[in-house]
Protein backbone atom coordinates (compact mmCIF):
# COMPACT_ATOMS: atom_id res chain seq x y z
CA UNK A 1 2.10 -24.34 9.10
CA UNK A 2 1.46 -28.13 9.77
CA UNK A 3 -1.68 -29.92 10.54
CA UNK A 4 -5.56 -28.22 9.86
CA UNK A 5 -5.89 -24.54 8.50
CA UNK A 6 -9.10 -23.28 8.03
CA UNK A 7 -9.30 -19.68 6.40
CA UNK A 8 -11.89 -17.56 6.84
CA UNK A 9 -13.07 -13.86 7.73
CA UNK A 10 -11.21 -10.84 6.02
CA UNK A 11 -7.19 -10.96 4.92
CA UNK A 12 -5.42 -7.51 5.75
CA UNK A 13 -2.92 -6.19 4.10
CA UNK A 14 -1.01 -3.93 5.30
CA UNK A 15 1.85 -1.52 3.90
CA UNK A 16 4.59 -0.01 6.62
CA UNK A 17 7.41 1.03 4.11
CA UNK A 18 8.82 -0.12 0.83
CA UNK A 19 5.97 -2.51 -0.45
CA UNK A 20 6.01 -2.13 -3.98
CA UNK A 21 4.24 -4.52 -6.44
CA UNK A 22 3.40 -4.60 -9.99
CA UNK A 23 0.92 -6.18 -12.10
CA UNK A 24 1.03 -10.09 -12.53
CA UNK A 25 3.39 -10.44 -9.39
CA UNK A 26 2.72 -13.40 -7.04
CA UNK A 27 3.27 -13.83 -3.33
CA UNK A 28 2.79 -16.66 -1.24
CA UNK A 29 1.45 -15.48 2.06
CA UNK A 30 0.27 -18.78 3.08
CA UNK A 31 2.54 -22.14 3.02
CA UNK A 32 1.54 -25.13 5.14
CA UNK A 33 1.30 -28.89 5.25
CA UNK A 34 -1.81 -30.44 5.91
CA UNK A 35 -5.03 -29.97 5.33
CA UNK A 36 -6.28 -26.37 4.09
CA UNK A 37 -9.98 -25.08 3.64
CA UNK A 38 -11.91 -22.18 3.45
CA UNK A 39 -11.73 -18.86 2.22
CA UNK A 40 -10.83 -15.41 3.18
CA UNK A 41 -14.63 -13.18 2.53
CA UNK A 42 -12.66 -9.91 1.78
CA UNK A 43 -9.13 -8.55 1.23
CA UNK A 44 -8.87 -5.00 3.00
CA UNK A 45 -5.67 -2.59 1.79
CA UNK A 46 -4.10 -0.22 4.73
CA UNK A 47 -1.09 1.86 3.70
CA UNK A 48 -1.14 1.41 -0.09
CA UNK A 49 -2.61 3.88 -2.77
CA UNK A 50 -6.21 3.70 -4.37
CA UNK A 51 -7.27 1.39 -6.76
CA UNK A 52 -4.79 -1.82 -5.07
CA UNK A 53 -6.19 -5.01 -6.32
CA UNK A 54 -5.17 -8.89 -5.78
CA UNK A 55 -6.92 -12.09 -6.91
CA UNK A 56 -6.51 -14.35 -4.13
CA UNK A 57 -5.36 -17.80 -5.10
CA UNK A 58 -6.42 -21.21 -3.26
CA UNK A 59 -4.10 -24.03 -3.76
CA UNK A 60 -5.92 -26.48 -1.69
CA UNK A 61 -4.08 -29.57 -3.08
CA UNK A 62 -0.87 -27.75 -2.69
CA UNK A 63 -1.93 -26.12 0.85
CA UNK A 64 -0.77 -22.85 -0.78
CA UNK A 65 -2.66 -19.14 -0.74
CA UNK A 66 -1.28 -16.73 -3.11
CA UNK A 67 -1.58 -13.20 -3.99
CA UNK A 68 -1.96 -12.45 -7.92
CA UNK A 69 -1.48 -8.62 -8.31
CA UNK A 70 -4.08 -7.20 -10.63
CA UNK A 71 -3.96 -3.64 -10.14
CA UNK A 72 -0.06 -2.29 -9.38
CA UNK A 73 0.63 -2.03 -5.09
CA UNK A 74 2.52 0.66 -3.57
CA UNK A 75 2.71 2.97 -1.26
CA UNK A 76 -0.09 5.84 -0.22
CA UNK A 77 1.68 8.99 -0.96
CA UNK A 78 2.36 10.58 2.29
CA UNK A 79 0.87 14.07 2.43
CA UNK A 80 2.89 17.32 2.63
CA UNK A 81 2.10 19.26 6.54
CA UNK A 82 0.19 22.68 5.92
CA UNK A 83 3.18 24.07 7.59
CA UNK A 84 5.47 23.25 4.95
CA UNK A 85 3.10 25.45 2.10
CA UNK A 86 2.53 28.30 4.75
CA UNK A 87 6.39 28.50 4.70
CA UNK A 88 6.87 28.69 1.34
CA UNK A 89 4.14 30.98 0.60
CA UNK A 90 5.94 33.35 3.55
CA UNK A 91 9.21 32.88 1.94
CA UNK A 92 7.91 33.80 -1.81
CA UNK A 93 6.19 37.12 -0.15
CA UNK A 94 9.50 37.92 1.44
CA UNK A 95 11.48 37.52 -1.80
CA UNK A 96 9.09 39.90 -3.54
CA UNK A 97 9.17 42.52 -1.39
CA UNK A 98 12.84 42.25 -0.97
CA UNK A 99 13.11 42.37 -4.80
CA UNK A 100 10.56 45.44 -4.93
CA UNK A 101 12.69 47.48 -2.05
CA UNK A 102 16.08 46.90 -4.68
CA UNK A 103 14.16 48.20 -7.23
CA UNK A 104 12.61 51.43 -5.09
CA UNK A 105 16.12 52.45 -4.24
């Protein structure tokens, strides 16, 4: 970015695949030249797992913003469909009663 950035209002972060971090990691998400000011009032997380945390760095003099990863970011687990467990739990029934007919006859 060239010329005057202002920051202000919430930074969101969002996760849409591999987005992986760990603790002490630093991204610039912010690069300009100019003149930078302000600051973002919250930093929301969409996509990654509980407990994500960043300490959000403001290089004025520099006209950087960074990302210092506190708490590891990855991915939100992606939850299994209820039709996947009623399968299995069909399949295991069948199996037993297939095992308890051998053992009848």
């Amino acid at each position: 970015m060239s010329g005057t950035t202002t920051l202000a209002g919430k930074l969101a972060l969002h996760c849409s695949g591999n987005c992986n971090f760990g603790v002490g990691d630093e991204l610039t998400i912010l690069n300009g030249v100019g003149t930078l000011s302000g600051t973002f009032s919250e930093v929301l997380f969409f996509g990654f797992g509980s407990g994500a945390a960043v300490d959000v760095i403001y290089a004025h003099v520099a006209n950087d913003v960074k990302l210092h990863v506190l708490q590891a970011l990855s991915p939100a687990p992606v939850p299994v469909p209820a039709a996947v467990w009623l399968m299995q739990g069909a399949l295991g029934s069948l199996t037993r009663m297939t095992r308890r007919s051998r053992t009848v006859a």
